[in-house]
PDB file of N, CA and C in Angstrom:
ATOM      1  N   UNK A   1      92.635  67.384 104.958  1.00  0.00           N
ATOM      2  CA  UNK A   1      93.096  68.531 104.225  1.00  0.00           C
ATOM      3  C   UNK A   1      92.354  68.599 102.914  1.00  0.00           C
ATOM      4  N   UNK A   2      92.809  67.986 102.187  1.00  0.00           N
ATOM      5  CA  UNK A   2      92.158  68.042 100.392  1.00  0.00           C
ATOM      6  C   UNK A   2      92.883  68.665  99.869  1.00  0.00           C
ATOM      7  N   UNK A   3      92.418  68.977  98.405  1.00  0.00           N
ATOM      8  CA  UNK A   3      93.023  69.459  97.409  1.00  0.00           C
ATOM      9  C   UNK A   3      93.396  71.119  97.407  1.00  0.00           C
ATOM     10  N   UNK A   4      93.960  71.745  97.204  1.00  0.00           N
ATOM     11  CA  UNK A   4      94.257  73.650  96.833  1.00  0.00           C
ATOM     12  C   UNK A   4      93.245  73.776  95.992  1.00  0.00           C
ATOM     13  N   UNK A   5      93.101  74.859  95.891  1.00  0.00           N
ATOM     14  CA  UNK A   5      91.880  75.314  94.597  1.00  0.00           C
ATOM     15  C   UNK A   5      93.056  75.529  93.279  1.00  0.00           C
ATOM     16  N   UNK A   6      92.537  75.318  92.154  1.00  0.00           N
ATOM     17  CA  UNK A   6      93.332  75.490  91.157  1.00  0.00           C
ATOM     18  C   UNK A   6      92.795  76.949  90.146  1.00  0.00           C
ATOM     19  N   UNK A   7      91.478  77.468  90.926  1.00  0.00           N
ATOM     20  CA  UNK A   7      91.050  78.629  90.011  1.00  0.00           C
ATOM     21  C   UNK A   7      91.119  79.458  91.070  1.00  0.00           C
ATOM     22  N   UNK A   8      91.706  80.625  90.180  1.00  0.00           N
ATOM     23  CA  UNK A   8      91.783  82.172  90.930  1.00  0.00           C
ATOM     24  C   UNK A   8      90.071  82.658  91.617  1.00  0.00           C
ATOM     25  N   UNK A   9      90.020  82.823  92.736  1.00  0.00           N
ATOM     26  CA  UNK A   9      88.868  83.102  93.009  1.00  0.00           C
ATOM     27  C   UNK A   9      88.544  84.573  92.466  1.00  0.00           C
ATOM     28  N   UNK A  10      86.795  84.670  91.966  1.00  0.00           N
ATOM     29  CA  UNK A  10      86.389  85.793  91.600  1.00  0.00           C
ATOM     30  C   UNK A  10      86.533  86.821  92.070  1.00  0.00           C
ATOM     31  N   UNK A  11      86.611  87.868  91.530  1.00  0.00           N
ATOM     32  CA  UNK A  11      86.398  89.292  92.165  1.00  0.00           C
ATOM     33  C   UNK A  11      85.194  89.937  92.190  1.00  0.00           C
ATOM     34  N   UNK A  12      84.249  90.572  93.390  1.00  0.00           N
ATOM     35  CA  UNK A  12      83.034  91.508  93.213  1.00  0.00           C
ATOM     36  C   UNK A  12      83.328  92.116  92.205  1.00  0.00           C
ATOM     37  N   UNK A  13      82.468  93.047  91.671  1.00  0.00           N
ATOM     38  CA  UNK A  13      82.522  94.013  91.018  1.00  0.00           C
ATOM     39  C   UNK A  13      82.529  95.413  91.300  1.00  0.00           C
ATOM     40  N   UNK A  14      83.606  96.423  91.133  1.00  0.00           N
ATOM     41  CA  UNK A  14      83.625  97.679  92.066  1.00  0.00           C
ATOM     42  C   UNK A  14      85.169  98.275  91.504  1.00  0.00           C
ATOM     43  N   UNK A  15      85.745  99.038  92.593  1.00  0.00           N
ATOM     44  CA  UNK A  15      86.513  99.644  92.055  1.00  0.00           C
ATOM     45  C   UNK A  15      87.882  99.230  92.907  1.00  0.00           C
ATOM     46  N   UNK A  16      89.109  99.376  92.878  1.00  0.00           N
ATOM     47  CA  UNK A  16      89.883  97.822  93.507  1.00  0.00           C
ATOM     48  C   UNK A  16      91.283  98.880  93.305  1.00  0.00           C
ATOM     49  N   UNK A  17      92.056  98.834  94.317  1.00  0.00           N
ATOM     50  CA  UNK A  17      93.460  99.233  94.853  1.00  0.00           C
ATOM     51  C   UNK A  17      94.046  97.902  95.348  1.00  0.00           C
ATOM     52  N   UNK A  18      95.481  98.337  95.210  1.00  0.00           N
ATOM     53  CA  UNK A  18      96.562  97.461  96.230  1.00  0.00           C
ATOM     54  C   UNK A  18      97.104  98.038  97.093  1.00  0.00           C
ATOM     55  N   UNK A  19      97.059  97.831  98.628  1.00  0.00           N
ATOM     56  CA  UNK A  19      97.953  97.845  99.293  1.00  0.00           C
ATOM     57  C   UNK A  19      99.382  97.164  99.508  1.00  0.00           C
ATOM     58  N   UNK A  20     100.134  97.751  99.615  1.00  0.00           N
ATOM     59  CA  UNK A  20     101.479  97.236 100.243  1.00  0.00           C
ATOM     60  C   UNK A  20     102.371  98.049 100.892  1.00  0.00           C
ATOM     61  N   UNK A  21     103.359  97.484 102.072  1.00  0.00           N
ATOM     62  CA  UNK A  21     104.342  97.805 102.584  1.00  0.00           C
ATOM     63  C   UNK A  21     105.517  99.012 101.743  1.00  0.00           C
ATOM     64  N   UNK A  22     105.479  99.798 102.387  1.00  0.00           N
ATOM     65  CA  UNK A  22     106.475 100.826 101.440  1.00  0.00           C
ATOM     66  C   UNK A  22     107.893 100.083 100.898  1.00  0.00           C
ATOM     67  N   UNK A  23     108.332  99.999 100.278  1.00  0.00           N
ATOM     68  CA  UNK A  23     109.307  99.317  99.639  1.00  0.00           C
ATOM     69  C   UNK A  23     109.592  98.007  99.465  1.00  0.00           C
ATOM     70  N   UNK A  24     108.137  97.113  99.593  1.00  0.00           N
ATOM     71  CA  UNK A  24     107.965  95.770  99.158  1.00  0.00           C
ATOM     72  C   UNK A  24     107.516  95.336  97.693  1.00  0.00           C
ATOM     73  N   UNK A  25     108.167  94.384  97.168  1.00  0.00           N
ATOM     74  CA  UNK A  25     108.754  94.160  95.733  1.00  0.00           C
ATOM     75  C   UNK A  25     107.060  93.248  96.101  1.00  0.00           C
ATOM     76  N   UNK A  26     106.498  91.759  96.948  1.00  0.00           N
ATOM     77  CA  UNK A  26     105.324  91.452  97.041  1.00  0.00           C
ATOM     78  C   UNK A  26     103.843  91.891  96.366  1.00  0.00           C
ATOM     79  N   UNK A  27     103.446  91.151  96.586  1.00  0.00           N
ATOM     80  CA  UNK A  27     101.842  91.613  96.015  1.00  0.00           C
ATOM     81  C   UNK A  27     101.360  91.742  97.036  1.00  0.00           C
ATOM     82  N   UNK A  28     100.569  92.985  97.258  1.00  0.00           N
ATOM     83  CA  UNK A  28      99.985  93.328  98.257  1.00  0.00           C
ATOM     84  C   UNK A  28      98.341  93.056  98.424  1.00  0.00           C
ATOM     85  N   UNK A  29      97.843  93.801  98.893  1.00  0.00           N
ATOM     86  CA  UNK A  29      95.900  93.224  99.153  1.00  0.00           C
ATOM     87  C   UNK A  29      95.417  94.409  98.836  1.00  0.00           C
ATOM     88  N   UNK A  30      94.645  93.637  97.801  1.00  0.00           N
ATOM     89  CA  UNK A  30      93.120  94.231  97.466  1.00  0.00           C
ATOM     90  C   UNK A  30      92.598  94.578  98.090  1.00  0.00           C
ATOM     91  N   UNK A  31      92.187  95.834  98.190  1.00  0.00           N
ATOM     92  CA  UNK A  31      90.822  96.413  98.679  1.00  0.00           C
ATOM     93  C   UNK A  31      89.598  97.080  97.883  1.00  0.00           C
ATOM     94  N   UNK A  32      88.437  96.486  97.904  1.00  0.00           N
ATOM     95  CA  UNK A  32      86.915  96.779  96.937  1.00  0.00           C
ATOM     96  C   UNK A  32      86.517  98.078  97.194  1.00  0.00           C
ATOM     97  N   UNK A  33      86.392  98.985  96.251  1.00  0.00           N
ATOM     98  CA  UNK A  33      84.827 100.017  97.231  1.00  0.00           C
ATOM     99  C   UNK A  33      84.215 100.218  96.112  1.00  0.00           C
ATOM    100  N   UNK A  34      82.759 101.022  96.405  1.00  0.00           N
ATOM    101  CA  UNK A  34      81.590 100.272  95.829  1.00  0.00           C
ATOM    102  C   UNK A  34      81.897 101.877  94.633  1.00  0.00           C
ATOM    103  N   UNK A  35      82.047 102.773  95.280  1.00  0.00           N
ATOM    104  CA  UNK A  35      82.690 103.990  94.116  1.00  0.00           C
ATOM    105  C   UNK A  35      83.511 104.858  93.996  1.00  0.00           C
ATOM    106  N   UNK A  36      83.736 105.022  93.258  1.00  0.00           N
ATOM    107  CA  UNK A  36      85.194 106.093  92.432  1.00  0.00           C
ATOM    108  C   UNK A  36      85.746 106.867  93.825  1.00  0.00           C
ATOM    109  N   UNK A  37      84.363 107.594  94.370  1.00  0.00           N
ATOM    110  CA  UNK A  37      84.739 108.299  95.278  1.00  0.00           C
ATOM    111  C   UNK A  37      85.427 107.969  96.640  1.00  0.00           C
ATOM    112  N   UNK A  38      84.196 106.523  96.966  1.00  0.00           N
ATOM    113  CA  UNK A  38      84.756 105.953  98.250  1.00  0.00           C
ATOM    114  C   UNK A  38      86.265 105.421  98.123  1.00  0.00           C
ATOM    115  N   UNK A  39      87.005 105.021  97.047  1.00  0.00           N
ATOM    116  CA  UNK A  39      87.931 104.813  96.946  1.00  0.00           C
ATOM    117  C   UNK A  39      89.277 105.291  96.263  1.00  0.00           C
ATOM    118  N   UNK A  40      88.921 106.659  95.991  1.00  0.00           N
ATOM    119  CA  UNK A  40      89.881 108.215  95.902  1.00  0.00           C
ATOM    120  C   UNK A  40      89.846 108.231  97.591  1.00  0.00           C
ATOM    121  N   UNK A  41      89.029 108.173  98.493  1.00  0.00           N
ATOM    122  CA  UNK A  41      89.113 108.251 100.510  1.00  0.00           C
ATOM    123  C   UNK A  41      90.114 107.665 100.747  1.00  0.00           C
ATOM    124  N   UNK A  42      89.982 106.348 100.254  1.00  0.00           N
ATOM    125  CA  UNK A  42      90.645 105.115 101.031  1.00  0.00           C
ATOM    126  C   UNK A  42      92.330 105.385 100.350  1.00  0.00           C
ATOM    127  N   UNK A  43      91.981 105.829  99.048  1.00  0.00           N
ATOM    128  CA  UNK A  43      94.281 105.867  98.505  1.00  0.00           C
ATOM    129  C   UNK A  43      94.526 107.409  99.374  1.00  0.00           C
ATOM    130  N   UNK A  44      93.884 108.172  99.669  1.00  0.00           N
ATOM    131  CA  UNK A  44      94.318 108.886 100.609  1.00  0.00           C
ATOM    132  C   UNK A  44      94.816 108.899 102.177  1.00  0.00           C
ATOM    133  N   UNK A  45      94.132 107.417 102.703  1.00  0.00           N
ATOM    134  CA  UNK A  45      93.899 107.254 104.037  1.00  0.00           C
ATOM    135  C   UNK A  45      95.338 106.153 104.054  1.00  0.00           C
ATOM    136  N   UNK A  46      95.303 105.423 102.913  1.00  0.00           N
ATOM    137  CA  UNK A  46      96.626 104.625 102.851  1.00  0.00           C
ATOM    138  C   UNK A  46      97.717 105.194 102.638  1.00  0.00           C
ATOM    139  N   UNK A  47      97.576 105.984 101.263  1.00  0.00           N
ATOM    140  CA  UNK A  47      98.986 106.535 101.230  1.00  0.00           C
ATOM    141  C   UNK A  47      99.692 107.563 101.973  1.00  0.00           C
ATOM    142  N   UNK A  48      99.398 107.143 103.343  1.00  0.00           N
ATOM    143  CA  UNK A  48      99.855 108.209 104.324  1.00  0.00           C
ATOM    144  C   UNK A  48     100.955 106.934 104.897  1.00  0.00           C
ATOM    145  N   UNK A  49     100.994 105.555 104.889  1.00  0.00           N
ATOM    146  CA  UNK A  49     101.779 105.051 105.673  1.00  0.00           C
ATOM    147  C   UNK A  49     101.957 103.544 104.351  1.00  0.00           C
ATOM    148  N   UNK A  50     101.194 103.107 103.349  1.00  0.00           N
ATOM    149  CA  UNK A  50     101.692 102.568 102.909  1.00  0.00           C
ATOM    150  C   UNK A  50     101.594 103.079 101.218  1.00  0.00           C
ATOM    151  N   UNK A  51     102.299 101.775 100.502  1.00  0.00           N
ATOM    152  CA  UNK A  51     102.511 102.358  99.159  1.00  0.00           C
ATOM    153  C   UNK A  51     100.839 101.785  98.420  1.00  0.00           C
ATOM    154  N   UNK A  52     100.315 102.474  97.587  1.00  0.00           N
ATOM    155  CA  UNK A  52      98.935 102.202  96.639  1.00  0.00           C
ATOM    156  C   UNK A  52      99.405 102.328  95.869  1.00  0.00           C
ATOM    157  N   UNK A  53      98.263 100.953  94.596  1.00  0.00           N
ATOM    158  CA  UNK A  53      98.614 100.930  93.636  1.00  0.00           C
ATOM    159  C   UNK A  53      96.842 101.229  93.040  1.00  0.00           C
ATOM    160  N   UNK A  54      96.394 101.894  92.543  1.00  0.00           N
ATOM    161  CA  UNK A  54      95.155 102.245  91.383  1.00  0.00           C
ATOM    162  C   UNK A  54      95.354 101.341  90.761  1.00  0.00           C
ATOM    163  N   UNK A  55      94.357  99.869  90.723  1.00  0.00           N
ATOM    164  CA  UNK A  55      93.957  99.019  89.839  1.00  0.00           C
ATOM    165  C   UNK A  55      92.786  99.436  88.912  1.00  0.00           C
ATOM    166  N   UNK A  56      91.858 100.407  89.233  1.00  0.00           N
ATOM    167  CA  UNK A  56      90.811 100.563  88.382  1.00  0.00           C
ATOM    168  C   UNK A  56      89.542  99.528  88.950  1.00  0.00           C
ATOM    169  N   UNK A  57      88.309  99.705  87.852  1.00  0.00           N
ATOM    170  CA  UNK A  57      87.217  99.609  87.691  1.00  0.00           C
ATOM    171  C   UNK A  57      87.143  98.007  87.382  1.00  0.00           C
ATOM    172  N   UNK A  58      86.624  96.780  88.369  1.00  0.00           N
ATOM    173  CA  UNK A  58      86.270  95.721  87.436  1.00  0.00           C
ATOM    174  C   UNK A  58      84.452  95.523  87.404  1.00  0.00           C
ATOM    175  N   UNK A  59      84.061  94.670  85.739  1.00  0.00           N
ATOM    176  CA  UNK A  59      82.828  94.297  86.027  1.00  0.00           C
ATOM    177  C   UNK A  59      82.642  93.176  85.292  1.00  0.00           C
ATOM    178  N   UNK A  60      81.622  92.299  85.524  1.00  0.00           N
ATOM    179  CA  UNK A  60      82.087  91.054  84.792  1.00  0.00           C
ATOM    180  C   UNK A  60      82.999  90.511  85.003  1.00  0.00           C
ATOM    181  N   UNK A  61      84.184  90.116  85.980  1.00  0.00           N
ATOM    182  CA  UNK A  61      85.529  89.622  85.863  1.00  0.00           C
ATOM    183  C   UNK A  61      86.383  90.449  84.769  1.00  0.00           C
ATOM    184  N   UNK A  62      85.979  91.497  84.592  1.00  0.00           N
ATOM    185  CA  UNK A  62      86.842  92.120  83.398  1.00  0.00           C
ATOM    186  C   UNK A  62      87.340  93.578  83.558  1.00  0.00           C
ATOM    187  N   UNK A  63      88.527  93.966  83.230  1.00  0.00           N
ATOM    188  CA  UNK A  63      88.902  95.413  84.162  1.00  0.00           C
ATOM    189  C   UNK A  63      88.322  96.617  82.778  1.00  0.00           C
ATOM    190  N   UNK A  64      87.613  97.160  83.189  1.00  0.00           N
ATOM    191  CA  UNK A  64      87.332  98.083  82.597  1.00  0.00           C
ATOM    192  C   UNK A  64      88.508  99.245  82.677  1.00  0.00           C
ATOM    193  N   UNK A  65      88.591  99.253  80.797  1.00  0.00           N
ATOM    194  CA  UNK A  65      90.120 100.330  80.883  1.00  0.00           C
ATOM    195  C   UNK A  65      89.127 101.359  79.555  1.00  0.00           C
ATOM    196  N   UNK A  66      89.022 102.709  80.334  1.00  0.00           N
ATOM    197  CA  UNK A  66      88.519 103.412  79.408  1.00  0.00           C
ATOM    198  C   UNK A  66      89.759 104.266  78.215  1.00  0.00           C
ATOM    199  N   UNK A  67      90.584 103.631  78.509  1.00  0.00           N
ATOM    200  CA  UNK A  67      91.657 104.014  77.115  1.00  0.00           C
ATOM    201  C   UNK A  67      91.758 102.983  76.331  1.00  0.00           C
ATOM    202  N   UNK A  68      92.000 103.359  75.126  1.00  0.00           N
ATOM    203  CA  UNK A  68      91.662 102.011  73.916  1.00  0.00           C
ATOM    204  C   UNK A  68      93.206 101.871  73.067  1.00  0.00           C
ATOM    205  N   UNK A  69      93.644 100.927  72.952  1.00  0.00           N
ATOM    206  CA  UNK A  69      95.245 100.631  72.348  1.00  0.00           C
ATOM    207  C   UNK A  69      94.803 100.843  71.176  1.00  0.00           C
ATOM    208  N   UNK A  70      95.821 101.295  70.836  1.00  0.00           N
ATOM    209  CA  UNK A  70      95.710 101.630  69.370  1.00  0.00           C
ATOM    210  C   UNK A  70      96.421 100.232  68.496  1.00  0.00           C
ATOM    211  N   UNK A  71      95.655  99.786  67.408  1.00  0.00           N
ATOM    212  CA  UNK A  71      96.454  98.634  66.752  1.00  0.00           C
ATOM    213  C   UNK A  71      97.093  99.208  65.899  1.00  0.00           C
ATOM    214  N   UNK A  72      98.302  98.538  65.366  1.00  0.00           N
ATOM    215  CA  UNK A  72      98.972  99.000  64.085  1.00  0.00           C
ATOM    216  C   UNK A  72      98.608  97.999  62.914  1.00  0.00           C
ATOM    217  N   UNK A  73      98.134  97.939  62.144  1.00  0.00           N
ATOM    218  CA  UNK A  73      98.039  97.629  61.147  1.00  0.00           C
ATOM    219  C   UNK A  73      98.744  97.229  59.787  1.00  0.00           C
ATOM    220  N   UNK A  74      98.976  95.994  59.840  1.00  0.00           N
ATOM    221  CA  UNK A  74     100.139  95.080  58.533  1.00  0.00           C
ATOM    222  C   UNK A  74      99.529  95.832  57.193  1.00  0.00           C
ATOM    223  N   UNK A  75     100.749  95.771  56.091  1.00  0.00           N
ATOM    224  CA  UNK A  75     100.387  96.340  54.797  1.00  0.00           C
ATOM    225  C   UNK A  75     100.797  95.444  54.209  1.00  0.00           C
TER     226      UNK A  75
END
């Protein structure tokens, strides 16, 4: 047997949904596509029988979020 892995394995880089079961509380599975478009297809083709979740854009291991938090600032 051996050891479990103790690091989250990487993600490609691309654009990334969740599938899951309609009314499952679970984490469901990732699915990659290579663009915006191919994967606006695929939440259409799913959300006919299960529930999607829009994860967005990763690159670098890093999720690209084109909205920016606003900080508040101490006085």
């Amino acid at each position: 047997m051996g050891r479990p892995p103790t690091k989250p394995a990487k993600l490609k880089d691309g654009f990334y949904i969740e599938v899951r079961n309609e009314g499952s509380k679970a984490n469901g599975i990732k699915i990659r596509r290579d663009t915006k478009e191919e994967m606006m297809m695929a939440v259409e083709d799913y959300s006919r029988i299960k529930d999607v979740n829009i994860l967005g854009e990763l690159k670098n291991d890093k999720w690209v979020d084109k909205k920016e938090k606003k900080k508040k600032l101490k006085k």
